[in-house]
N, C-alpha and C. Protein backbone atom coordinates (compact mmCIF):
# COMPACT_ATOMS: atom_id res chain seq x y z
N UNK A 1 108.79 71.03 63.43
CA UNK A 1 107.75 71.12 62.45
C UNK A 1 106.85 69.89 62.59
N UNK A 2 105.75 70.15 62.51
CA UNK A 2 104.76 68.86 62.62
C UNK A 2 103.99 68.11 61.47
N UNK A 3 104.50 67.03 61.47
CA UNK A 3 104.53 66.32 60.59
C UNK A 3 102.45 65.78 60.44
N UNK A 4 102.02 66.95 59.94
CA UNK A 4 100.45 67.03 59.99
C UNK A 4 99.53 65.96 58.60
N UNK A 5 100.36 66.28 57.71
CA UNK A 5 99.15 65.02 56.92
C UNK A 5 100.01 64.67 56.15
N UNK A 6 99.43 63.57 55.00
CA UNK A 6 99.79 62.32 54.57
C UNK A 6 99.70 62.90 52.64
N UNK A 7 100.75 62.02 52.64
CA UNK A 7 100.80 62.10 50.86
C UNK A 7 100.98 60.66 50.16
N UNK A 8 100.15 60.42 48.91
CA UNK A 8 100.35 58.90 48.45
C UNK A 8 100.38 59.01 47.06
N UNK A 9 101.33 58.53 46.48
CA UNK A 9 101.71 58.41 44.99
C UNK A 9 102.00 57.46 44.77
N UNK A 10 101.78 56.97 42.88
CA UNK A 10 101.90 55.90 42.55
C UNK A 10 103.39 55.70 41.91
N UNK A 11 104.50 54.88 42.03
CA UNK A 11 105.43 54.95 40.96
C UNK A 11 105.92 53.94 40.68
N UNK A 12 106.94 53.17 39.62
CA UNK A 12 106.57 52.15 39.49
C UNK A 12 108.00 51.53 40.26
N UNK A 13 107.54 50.03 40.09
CA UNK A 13 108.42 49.47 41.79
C UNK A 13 109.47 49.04 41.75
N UNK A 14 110.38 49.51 40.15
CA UNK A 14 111.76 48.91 40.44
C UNK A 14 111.96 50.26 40.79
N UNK A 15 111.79 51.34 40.09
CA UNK A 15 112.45 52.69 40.35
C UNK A 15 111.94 52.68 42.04
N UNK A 16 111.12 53.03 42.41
CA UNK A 16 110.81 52.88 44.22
C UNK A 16 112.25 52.03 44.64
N UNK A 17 112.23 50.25 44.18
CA UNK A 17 113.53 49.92 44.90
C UNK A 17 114.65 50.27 44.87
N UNK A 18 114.62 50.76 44.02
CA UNK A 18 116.08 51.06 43.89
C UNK A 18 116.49 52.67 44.43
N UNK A 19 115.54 53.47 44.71
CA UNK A 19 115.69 55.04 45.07
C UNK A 19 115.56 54.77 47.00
N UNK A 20 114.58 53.38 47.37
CA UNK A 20 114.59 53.42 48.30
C UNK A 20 116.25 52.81 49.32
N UNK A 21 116.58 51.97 48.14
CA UNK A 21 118.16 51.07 48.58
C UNK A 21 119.05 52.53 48.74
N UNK A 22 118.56 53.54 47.55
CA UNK A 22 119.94 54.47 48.24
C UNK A 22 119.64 55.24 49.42
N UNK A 23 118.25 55.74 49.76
CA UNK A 23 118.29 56.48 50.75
C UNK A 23 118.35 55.28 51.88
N UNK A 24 118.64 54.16 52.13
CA UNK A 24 119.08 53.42 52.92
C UNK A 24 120.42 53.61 53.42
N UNK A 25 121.30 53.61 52.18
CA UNK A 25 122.72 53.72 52.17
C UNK A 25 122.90 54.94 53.10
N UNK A 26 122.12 55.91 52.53
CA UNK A 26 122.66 57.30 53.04
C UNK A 26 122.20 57.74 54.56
N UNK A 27 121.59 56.63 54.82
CA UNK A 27 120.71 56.43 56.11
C UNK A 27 119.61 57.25 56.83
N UNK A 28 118.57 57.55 55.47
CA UNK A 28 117.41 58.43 55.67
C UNK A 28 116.68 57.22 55.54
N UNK A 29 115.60 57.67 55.79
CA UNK A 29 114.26 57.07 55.63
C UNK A 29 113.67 57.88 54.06
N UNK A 30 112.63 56.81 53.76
CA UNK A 30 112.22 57.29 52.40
C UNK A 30 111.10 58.84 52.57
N UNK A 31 110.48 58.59 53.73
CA UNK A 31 109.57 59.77 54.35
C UNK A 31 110.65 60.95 54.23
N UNK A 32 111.74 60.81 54.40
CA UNK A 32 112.78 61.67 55.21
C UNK A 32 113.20 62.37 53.62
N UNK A 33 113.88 61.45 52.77
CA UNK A 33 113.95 62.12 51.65
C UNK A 33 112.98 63.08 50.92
N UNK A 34 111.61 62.85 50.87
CA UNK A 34 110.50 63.33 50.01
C UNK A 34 110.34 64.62 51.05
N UNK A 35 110.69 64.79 52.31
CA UNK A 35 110.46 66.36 53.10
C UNK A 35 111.55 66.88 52.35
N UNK A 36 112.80 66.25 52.10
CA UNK A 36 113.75 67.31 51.81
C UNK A 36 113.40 67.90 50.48
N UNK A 37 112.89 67.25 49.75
CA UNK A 37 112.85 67.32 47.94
C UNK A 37 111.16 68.07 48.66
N UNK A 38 110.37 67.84 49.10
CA UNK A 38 109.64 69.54 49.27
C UNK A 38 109.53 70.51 49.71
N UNK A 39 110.73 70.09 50.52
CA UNK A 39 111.59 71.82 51.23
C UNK A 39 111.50 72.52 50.95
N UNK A 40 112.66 71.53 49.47
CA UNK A 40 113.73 72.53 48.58
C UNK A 40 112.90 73.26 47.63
N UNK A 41 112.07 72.61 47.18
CA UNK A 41 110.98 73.05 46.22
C UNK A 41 109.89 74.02 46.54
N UNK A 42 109.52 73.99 48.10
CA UNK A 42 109.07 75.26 48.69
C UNK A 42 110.00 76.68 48.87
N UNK A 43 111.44 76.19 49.46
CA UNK A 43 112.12 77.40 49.63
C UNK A 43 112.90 78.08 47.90
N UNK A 44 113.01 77.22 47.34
CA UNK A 44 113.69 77.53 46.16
C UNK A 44 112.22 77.93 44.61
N UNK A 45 111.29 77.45 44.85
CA UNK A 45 110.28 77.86 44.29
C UNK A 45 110.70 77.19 42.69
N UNK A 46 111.24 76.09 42.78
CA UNK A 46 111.65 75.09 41.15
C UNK A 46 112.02 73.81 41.65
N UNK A 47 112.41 73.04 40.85
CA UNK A 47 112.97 71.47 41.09
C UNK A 47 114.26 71.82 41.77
N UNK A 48 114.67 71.17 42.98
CA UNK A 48 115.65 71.59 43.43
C UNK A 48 117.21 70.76 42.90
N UNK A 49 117.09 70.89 41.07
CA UNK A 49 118.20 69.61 40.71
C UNK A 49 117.68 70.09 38.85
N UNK A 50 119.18 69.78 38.15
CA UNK A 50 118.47 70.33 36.92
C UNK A 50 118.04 69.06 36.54
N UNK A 51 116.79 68.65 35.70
CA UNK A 51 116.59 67.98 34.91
C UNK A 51 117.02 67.75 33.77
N UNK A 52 117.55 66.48 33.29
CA UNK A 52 118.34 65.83 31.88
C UNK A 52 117.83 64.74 31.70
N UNK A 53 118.21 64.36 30.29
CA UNK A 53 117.78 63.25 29.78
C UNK A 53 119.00 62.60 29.74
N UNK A 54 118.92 61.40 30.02
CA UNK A 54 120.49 60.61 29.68
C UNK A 54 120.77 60.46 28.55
N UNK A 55 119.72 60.91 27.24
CA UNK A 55 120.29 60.37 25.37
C UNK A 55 119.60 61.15 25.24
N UNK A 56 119.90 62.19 24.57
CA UNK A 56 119.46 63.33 23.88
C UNK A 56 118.93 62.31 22.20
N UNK A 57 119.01 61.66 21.98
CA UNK A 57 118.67 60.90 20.90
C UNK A 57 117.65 60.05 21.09
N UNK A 58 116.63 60.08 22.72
CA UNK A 58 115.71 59.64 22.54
C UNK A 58 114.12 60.46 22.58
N UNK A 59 115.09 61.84 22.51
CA UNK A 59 113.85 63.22 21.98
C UNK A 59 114.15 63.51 20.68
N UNK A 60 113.16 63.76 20.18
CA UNK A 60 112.89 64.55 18.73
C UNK A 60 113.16 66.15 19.42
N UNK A 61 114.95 66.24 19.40
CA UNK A 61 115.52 67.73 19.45
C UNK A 61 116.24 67.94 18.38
N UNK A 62 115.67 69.22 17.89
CA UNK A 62 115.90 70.26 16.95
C UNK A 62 117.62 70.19 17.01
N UNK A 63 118.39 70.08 15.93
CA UNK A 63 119.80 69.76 16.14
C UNK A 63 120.57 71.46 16.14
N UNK A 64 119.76 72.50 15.63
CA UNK A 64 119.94 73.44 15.78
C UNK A 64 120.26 74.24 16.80
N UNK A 65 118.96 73.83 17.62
CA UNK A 65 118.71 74.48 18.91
C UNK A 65 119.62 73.90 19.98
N UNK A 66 119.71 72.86 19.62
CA UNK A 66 121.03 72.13 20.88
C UNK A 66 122.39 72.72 20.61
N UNK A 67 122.64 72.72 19.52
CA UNK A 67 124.01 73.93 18.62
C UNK A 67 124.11 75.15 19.59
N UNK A 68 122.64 75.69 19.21
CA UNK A 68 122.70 77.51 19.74
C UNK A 68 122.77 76.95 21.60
N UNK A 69 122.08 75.97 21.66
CA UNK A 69 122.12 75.96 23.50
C UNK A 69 123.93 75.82 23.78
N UNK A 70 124.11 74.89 23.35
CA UNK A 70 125.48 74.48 23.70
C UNK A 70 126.59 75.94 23.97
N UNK A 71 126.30 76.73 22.83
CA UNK A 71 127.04 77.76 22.23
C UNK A 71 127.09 78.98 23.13
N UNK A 72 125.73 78.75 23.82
CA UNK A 72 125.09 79.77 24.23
C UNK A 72 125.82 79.64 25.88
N UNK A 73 126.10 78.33 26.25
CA UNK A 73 126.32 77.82 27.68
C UNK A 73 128.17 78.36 27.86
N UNK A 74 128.28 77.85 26.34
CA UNK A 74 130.14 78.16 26.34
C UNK A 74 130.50 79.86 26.73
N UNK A 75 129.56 80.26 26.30
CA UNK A 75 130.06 81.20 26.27
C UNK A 75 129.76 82.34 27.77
N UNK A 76 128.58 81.93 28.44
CA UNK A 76 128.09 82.25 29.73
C UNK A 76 129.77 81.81 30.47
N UNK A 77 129.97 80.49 30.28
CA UNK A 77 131.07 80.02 31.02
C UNK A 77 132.33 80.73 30.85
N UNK A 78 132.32 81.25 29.47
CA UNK A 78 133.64 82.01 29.43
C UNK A 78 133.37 83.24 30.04
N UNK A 79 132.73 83.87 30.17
CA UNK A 79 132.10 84.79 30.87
C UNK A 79 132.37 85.32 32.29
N UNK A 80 131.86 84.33 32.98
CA UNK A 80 131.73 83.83 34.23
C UNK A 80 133.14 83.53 34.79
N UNK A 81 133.64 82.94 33.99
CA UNK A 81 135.47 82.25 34.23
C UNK A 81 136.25 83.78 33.87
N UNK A 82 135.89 84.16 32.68
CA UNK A 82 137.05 85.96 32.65
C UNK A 82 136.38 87.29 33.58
N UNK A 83 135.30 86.56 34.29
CA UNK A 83 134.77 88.03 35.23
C UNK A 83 134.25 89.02 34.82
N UNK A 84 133.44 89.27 33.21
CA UNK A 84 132.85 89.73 32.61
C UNK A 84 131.18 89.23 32.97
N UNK A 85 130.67 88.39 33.70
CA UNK A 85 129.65 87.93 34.14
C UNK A 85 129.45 87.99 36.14
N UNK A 86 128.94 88.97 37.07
CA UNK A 86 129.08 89.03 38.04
C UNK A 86 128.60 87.66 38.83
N UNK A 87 129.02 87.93 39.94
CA UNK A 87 129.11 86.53 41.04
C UNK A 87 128.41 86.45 42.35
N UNK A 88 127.21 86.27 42.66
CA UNK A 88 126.52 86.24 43.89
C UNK A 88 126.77 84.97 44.74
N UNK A 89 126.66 85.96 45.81
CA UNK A 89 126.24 84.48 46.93
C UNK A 89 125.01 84.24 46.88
N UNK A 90 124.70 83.20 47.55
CA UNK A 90 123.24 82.27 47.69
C UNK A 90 122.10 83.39 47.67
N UNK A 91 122.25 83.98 49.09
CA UNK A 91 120.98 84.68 49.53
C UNK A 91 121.06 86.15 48.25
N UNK A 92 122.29 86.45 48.11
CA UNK A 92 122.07 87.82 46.97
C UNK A 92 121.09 87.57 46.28
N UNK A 93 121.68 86.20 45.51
CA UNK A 93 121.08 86.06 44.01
C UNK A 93 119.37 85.81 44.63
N UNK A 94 119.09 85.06 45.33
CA UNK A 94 117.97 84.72 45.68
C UNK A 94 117.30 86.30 45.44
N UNK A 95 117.83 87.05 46.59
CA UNK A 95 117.32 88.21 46.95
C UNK A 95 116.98 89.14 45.35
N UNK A 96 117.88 89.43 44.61
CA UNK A 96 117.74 90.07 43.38
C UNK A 96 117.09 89.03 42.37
N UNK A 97 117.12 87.99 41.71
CA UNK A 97 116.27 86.85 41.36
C UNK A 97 114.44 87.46 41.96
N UNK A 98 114.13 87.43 43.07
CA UNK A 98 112.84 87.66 43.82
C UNK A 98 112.40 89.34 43.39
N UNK A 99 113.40 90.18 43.57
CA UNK A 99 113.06 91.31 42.92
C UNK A 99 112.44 91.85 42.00
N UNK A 100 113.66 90.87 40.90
CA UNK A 100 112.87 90.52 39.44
C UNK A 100 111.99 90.17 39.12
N UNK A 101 111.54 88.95 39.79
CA UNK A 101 110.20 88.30 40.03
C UNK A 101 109.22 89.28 39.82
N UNK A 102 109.29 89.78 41.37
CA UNK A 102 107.91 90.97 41.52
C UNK A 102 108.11 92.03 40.90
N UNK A 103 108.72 92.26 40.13
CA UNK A 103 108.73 93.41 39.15
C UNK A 103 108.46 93.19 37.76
N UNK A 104 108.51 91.92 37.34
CA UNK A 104 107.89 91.16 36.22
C UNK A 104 106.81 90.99 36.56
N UNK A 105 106.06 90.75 37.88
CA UNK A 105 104.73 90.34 37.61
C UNK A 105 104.13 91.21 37.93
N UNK A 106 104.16 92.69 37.90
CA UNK A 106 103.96 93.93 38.32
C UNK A 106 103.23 94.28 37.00
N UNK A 107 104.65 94.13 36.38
CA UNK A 107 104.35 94.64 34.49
C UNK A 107 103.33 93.82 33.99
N UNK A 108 103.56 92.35 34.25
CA UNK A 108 102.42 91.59 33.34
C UNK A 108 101.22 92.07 34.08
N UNK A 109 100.64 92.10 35.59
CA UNK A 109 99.33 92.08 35.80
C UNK A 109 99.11 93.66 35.37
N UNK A 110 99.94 94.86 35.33
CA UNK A 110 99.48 96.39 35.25
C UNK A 110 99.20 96.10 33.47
N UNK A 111 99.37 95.40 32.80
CA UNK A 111 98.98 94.79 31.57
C UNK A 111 97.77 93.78 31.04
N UNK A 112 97.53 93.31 32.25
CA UNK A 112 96.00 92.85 32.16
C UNK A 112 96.16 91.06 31.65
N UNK A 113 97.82 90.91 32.32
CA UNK A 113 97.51 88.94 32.09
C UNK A 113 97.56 88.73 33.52
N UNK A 114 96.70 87.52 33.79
CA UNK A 114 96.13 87.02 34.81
C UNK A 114 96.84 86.85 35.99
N UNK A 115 96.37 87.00 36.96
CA UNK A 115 97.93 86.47 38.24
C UNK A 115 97.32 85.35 39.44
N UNK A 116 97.97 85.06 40.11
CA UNK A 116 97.94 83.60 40.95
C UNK A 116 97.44 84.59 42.02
């Protein structure tokens, strides 16, 4: 693949040192990391990593809604763990996931909201 043009962002420079010390460790280059993290984000079409906050106590979250999330996760898991929730491999889920996709955006545009 040819490495054709250039990207420049600003961030600030302890986080840079310190993200650059690990991909040292791991013995990439910092160029080398940022292809993989837009790979993943090209082939997977989302952040390829869930996003969290380390203190849920430094958002104004609804104590409710973290209740029903929590509740909501336990129970997927019990789910999933008693085999009442089915089990794909990688490419399945991808494959049926993408299905869905274009069949959701089928309905919204034959409905008249806007499309990409």
């Amino acid at each position: 693949m040819a490495h054709d043009t250039t990207v420049q962002f600003r961030i600030d420079s302890t986080v840079k040192e310190e993200a650059f010390a690990v991909f040292q460790k791991m013995g990439i280059s910092p160029s080398e990391a940022v292809r993989v993290f837009l790979k993943q984000v090209q082939l997977t079409q989302t952040l390829p990593f869930p996003v969290a906050v380390a203190n849920e106590k430094d958002l104004d979250v609804d104590d409710d809604y973290t209740q029903w999330l929590r509740e909501r996760l336990a129970t997927a898991v019990k789910q999933l763990d008693s085999g009442k929730m089915n089990r794909y491999d990688l490419p399945l889920a991808r494959t049926l996931l993408r299905e869905r996709l274009v069949a959701r955006r089928s309905v919204l545009l034959a409905n008249g909201a806007p499309g990409h």
